[in-house]
C-alpha atoms as a PDB file:
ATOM      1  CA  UNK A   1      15.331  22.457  -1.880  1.00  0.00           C
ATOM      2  CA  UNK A   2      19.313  21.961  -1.624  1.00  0.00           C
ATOM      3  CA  UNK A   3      19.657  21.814  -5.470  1.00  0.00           C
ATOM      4  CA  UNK A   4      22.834  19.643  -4.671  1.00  0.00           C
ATOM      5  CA  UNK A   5      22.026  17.111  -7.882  1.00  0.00           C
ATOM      6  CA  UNK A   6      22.128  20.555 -10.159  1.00  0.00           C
ATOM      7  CA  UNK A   7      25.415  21.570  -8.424  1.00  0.00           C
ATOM      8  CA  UNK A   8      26.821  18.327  -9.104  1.00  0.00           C
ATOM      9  CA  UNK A   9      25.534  18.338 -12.695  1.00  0.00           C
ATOM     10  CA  UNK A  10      26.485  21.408 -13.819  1.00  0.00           C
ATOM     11  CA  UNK A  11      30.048  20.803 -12.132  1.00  0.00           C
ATOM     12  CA  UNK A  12      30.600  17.825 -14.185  1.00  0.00           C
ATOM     13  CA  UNK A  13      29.734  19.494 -17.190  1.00  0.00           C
ATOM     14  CA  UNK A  14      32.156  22.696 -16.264  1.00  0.00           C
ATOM     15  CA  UNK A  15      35.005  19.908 -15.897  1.00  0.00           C
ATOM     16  CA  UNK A  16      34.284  17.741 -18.944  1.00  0.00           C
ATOM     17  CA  UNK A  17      34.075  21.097 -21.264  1.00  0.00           C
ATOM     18  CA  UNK A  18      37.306  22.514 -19.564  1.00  0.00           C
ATOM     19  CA  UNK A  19      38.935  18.858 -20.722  1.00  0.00           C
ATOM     20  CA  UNK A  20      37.524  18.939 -24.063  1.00  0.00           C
ATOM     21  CA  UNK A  21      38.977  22.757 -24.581  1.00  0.00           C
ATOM     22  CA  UNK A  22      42.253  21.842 -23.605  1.00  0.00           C
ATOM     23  CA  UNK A  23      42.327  18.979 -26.216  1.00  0.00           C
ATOM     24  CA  UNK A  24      41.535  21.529 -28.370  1.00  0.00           C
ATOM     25  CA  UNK A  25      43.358  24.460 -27.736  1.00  0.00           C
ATOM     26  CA  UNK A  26      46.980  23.503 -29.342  1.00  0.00           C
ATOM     27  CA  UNK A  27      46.519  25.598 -32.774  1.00  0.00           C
ATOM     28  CA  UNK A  28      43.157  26.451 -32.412  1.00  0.00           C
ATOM     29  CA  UNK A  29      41.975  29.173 -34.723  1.00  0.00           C
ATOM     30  CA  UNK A  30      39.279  31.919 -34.435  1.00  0.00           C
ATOM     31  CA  UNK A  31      36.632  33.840 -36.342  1.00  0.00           C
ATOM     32  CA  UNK A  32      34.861  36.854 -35.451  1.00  0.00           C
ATOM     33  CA  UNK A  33      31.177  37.268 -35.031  1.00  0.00           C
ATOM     34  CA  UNK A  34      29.057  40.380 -35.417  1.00  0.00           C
ATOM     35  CA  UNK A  35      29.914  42.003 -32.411  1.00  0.00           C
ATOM     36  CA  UNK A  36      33.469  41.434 -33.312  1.00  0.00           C
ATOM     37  CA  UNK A  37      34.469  38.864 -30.493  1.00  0.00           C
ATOM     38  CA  UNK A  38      36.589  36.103 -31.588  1.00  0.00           C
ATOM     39  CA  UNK A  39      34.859  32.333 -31.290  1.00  0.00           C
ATOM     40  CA  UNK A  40      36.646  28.870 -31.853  1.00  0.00           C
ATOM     41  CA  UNK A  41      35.744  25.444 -32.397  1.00  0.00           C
ATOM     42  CA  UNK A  42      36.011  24.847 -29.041  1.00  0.00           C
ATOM     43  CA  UNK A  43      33.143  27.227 -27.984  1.00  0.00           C
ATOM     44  CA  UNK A  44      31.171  25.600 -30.042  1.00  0.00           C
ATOM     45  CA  UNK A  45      31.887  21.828 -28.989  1.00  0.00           C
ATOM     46  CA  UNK A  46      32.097  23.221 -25.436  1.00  0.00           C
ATOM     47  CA  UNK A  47      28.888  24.343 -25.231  1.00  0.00           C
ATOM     48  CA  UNK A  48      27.482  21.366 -27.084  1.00  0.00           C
ATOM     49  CA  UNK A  49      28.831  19.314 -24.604  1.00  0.00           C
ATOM     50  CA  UNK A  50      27.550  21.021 -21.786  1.00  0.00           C
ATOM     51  CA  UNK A  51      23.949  21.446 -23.202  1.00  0.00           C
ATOM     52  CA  UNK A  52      24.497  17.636 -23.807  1.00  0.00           C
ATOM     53  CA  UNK A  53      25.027  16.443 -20.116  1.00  0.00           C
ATOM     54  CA  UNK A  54      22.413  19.239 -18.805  1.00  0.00           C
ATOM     55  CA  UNK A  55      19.447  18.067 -21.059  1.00  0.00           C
ATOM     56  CA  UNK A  56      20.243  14.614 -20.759  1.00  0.00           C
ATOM     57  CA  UNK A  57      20.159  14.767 -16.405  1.00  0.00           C
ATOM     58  CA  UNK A  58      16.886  17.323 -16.719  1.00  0.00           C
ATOM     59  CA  UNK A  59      14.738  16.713 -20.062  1.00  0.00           C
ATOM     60  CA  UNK A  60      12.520  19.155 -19.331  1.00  0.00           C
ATOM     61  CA  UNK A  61      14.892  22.243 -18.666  1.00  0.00           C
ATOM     62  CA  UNK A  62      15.859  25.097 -21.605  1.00  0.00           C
ATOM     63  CA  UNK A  63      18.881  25.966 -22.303  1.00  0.00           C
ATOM     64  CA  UNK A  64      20.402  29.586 -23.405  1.00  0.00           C
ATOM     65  CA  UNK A  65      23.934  29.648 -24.721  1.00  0.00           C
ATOM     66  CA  UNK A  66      26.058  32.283 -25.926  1.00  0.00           C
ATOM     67  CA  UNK A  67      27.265  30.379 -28.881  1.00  0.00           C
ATOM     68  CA  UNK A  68      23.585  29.900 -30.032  1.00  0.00           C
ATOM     69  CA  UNK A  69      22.225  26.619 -27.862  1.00  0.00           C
ATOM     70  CA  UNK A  70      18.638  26.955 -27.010  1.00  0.00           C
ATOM     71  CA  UNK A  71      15.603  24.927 -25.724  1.00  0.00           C
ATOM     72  CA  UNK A  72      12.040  26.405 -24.312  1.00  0.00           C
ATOM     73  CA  UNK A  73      11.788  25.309 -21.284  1.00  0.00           C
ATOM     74  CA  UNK A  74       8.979  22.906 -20.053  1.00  0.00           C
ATOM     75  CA  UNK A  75       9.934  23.103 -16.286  1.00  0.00           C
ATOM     76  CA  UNK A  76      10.364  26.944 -15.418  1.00  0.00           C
ATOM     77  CA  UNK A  77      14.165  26.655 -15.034  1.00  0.00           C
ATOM     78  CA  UNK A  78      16.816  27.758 -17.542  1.00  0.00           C
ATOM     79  CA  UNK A  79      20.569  26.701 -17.606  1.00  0.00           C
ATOM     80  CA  UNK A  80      22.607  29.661 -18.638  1.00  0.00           C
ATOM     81  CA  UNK A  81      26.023  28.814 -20.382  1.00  0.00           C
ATOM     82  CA  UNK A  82      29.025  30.627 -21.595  1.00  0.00           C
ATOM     83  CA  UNK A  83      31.449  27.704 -22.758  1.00  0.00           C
ATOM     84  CA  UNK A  84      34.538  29.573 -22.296  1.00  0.00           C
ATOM     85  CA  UNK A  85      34.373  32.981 -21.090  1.00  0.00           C
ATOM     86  CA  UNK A  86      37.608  34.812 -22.060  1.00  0.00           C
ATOM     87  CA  UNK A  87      37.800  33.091 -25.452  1.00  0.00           C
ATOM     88  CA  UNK A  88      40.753  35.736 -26.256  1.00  0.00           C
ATOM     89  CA  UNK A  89      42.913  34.272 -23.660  1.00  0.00           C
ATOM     90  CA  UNK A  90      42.164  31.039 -24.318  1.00  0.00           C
ATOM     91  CA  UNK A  91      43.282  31.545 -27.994  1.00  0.00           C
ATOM     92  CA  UNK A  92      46.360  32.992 -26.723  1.00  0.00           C
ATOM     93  CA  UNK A  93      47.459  30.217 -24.415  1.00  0.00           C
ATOM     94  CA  UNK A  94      46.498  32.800 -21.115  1.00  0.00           C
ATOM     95  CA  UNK A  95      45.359  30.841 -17.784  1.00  0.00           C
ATOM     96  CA  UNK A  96      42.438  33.669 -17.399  1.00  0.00           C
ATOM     97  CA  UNK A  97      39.522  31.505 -19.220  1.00  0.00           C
ATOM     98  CA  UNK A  98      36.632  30.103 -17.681  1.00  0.00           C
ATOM     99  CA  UNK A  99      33.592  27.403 -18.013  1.00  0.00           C
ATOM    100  CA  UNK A 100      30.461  29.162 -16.402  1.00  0.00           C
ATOM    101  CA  UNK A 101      26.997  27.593 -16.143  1.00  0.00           C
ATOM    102  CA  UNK A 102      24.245  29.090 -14.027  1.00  0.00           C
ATOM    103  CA  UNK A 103      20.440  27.435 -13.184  1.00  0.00           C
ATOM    104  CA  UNK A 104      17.964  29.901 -13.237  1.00  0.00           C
ATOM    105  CA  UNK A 105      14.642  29.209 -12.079  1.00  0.00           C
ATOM    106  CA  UNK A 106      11.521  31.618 -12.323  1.00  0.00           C
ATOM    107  CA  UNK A 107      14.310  35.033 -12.374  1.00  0.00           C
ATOM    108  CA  UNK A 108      16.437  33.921 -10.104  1.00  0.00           C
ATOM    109  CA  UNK A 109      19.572  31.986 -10.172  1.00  0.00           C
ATOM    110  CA  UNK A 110      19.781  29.226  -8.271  1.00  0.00           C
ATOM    111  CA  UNK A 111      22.850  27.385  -9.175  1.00  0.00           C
ATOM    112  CA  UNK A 112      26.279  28.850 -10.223  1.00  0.00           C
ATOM    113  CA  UNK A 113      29.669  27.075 -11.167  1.00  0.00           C
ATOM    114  CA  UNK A 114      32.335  29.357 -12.764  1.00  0.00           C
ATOM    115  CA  UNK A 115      35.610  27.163 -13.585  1.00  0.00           C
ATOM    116  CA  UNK A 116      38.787  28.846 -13.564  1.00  0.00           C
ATOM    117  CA  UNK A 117      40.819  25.412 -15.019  1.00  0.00           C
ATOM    118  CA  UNK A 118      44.133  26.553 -15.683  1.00  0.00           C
ATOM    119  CA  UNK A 119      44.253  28.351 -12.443  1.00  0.00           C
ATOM    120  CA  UNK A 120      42.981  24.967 -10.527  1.00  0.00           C
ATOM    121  CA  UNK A 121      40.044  26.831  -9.218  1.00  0.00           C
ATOM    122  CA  UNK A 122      36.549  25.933  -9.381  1.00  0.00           C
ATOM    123  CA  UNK A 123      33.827  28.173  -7.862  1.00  0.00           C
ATOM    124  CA  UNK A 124      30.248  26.876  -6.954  1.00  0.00           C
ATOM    125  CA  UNK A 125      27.078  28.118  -5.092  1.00  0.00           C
ATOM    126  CA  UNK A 126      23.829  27.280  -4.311  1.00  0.00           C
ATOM    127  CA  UNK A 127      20.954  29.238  -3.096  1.00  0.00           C
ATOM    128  CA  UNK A 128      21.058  29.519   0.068  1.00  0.00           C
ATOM    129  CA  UNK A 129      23.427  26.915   0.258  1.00  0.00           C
ATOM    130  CA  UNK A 130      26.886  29.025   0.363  1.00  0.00           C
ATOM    131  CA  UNK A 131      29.875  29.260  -1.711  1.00  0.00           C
ATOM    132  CA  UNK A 132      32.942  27.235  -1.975  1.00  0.00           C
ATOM    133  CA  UNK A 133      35.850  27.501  -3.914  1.00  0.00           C
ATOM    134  CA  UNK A 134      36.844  23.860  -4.625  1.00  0.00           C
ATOM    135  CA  UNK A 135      35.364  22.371  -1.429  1.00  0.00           C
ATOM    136  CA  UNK A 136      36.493  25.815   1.035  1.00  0.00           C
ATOM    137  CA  UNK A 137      33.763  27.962   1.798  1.00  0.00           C
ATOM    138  CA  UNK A 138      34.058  31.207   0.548  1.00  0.00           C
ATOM    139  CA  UNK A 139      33.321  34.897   2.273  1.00  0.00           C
ATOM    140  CA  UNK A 140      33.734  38.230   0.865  1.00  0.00           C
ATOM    141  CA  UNK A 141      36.200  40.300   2.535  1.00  0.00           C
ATOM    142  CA  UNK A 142      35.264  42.827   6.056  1.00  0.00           C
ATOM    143  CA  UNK A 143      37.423  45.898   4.689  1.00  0.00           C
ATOM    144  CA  UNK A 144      35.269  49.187   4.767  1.00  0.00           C
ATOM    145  CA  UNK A 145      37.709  52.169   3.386  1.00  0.00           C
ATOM    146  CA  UNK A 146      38.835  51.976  -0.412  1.00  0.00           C
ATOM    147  CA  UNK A 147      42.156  52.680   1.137  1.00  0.00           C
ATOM    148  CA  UNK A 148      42.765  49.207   2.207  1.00  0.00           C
ATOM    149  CA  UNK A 149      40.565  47.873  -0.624  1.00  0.00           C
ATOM    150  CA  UNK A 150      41.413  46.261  -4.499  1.00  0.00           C
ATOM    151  CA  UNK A 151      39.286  47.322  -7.418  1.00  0.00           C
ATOM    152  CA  UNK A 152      39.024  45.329 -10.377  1.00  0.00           C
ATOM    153  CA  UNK A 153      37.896  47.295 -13.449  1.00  0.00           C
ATOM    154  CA  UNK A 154      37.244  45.119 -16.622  1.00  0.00           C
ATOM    155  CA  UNK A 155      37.240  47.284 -20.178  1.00  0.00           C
ATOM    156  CA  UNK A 156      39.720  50.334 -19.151  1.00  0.00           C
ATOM    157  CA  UNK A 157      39.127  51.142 -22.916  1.00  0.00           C
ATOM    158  CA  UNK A 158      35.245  51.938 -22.549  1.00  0.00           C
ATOM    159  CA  UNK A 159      35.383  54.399 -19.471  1.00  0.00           C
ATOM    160  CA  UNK A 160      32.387  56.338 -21.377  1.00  0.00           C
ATOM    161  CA  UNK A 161      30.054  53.278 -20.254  1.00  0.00           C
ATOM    162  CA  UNK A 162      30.956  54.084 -16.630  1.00  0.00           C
ATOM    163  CA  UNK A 163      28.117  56.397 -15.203  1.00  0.00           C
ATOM    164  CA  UNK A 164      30.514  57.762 -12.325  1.00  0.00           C
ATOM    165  CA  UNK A 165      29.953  60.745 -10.294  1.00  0.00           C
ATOM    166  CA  UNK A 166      33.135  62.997 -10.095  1.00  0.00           C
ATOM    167  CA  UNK A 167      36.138  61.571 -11.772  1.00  0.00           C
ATOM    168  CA  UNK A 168      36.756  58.170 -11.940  1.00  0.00           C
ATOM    169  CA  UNK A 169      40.591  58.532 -12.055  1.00  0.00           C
ATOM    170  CA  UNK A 170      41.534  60.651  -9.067  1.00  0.00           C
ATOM    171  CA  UNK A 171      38.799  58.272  -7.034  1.00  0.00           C
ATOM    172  CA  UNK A 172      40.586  54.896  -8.830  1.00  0.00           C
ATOM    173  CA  UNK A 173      44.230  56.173  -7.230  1.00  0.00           C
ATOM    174  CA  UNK A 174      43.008  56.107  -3.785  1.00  0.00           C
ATOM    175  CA  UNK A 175      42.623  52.587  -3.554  1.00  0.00           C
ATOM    176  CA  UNK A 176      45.206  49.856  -2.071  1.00  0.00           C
ATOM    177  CA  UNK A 177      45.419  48.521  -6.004  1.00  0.00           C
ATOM    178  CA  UNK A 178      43.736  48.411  -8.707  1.00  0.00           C
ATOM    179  CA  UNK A 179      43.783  44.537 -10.678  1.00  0.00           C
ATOM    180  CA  UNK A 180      42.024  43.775 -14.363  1.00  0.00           C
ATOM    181  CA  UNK A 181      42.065  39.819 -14.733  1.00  0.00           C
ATOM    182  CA  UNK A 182      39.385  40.161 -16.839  1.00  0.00           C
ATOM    183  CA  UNK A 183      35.519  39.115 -16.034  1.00  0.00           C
ATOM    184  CA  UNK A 184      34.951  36.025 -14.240  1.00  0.00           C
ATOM    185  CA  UNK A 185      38.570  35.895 -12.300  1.00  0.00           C
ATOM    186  CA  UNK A 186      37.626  39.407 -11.108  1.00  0.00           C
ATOM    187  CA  UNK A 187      34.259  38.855  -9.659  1.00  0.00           C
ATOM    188  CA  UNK A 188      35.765  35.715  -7.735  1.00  0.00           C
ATOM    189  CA  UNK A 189      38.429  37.608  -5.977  1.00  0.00           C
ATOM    190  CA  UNK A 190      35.613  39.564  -4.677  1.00  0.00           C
ATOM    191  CA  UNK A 191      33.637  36.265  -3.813  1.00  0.00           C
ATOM    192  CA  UNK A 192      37.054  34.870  -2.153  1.00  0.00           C
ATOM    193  CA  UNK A 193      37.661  37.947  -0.164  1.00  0.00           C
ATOM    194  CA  UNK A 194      41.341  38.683  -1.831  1.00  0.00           C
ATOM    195  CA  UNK A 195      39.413  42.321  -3.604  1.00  0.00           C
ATOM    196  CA  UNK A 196      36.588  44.411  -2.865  1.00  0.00           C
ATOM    197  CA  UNK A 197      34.868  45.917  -5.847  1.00  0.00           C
ATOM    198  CA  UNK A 198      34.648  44.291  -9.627  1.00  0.00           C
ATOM    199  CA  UNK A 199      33.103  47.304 -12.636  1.00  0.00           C
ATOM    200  CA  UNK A 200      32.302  45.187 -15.603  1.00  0.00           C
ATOM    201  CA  UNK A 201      30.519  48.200 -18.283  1.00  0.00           C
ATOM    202  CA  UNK A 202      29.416  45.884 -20.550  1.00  0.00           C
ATOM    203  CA  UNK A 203      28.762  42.253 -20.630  1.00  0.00           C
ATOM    204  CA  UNK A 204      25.896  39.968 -21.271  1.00  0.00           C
ATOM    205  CA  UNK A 205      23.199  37.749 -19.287  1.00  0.00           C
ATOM    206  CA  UNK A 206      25.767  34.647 -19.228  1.00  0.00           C
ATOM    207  CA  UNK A 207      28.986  36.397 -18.068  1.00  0.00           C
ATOM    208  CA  UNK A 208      26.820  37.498 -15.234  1.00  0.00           C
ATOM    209  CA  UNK A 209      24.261  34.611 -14.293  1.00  0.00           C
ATOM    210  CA  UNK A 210      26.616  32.112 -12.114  1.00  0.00           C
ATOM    211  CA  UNK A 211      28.736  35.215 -11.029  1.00  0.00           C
ATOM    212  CA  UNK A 212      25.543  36.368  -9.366  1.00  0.00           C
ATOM    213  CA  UNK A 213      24.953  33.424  -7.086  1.00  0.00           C
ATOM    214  CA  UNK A 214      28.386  32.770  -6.300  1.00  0.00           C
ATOM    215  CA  UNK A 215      29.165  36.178  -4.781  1.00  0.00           C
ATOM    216  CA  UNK A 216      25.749  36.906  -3.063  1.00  0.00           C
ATOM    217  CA  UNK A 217      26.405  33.838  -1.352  1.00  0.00           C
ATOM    218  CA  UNK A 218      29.704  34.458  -0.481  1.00  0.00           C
ATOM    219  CA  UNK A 219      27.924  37.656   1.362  1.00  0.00           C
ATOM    220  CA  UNK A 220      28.874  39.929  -1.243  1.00  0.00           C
ATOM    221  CA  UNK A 221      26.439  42.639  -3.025  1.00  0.00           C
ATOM    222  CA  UNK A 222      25.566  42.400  -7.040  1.00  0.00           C
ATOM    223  CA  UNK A 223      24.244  45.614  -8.188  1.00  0.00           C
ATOM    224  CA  UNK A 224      23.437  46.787 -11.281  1.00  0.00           C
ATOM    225  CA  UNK A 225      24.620  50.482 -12.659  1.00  0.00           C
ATOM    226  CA  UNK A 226      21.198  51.769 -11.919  1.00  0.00           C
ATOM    227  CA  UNK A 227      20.582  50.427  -9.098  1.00  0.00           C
ATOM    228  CA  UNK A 228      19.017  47.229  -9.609  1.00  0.00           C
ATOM    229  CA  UNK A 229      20.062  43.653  -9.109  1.00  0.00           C
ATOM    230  CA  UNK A 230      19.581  41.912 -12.816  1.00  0.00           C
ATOM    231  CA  UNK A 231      21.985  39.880 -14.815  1.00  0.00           C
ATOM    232  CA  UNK A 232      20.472  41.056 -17.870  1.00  0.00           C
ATOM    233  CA  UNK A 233      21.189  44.779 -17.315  1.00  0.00           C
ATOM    234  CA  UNK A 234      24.093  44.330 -19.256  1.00  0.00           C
ATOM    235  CA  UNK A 235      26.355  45.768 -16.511  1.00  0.00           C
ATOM    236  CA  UNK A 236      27.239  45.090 -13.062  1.00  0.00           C
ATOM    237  CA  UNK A 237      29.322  46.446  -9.878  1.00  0.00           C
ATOM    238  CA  UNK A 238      30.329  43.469  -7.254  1.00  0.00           C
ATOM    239  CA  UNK A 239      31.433  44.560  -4.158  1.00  0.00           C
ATOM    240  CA  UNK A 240      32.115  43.138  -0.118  1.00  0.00           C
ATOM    241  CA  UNK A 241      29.267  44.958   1.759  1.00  0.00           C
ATOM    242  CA  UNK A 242      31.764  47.138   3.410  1.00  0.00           C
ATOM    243  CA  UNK A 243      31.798  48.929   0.822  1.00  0.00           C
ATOM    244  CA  UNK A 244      28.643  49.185  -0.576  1.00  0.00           C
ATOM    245  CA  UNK A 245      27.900  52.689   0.866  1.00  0.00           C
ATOM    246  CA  UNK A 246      30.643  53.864  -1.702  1.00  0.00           C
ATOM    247  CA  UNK A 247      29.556  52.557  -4.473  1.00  0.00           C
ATOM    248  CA  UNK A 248      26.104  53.338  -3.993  1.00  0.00           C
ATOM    249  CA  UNK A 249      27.508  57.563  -3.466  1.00  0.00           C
ATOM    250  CA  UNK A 250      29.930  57.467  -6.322  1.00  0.00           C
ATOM    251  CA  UNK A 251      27.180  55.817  -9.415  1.00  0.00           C
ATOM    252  CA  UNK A 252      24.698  57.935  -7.652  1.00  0.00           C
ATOM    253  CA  UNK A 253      22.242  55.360  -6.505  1.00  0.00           C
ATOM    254  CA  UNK A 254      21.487  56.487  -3.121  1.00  0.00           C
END
């Protein structure tokens, strides 16, 4: 199966929510919900749109959203969204926001779009089908030392979540540079081949669902703090597979 119609789907739906936010965004205001991350309007109508044009193309789908859209699923699949990812830059007119929407079928995600509007990128990937940034295919890059490598870190402010062995400073200094872009933009340098690694400590099942499929098919490795390979581990370290001996030494998974 290509999944080609889901591709173009969930593209459409990444680009209509991107417009609608936009419309939105001159004045927008925020609250904050329990976990004390700000939301808008536009999240909300984002992500209603997008669960719109997904259920509409495939009735029999579910739906998890971070803003609260859900729907059991009568098919085995799932669409995963996050409406805008990086709603603080959004609010505060930064280009670093994105649209992500990920198919997941059985436990596996199939289908991956991550938007990157301002910055006039859009990311997509099939299974087995590669990974394109607008229509370029897409490879991680073929560096092997850290000393000619980029690390992006998300959350410098939580280095307790980090479960590094030896210290994480003296090892972060020995790299070429070290870039925090927040999230999405990270992980698709490391899809794109322009960084090596991406450390996100703490994020959820819809930051990391299309970020998954777009950088394993860019030939990149997802991995998981201990070890494993899950977007609902609540953590994640990306990296080109040059590298993947070195992360695997210094989080001590073997």
């Amino acid at each position: 199966m290509t999944w080609m119609k889901e591709l173009e789907i969930a593209v459409h739906a990444a680009r209509t929510a991107a417009e609608v936010a936009l419309r939105m965004q001159p004045g927008i205001t925020s609250e904050s919900k329990a976990d004390q991350s700000p939301v808008t309007p536009a999240d909300r109508e984002c992500e209603r749109v997008i669960a719109g044009i997904l259920i509409d193309a495939f009735p029999d789908d579910g739906i998890l959203g971070e803003e609260g859209a859900r729907s059991e699923s009568r098919s085995g699949r799932r669409w995963i969204i996050d409406p805008i990812d990086g709603t603080r830059d959004y609010l505060r007119g930064n280009q670093l926001w994105a649209n992500l929407i990920a198919l997941e079928v059985g436990d596996v995600v199939m289908v991956g779009v991550v938007n990157l509007p301002m910055l006039g990128s859009l990311y997509k990937a099939t299974r087995e089908g590669g990974a394109y940034r607008n229509d370029s295919r897409m490879h991680v890059s073929s560096k092997k030392t850290i000393e000619e490598s980029v690390l992006c870190y998300s959350q410098f402010n939580r280095p307790e979540l980090v479960p590094f062995q030896g210290n994480l400073q003296d090892w972060m200094a020995r790299f070429w540079a070290v870039r925090d872009l927040g999230g999405a933009p990270d992980a698709m340098m490391v899809a794109a081949g322009q960084a090596e690694i991406w450390i996100e400590p703490h994020a959820a099942t819809w930051d990391f669902a299309p970020v998954k499929v777009v950088v394993e098919e860019a030939g990149g490795r997802f991995l998981n703090f201990d070890g494993g390979s899950s977007i609902q581990a609540g953590n994640a370290v990306v990296c080109a597979p040059g590298l993947e001996d070195e992360v695997r030494t210094v989080f001590g998974l073997g």
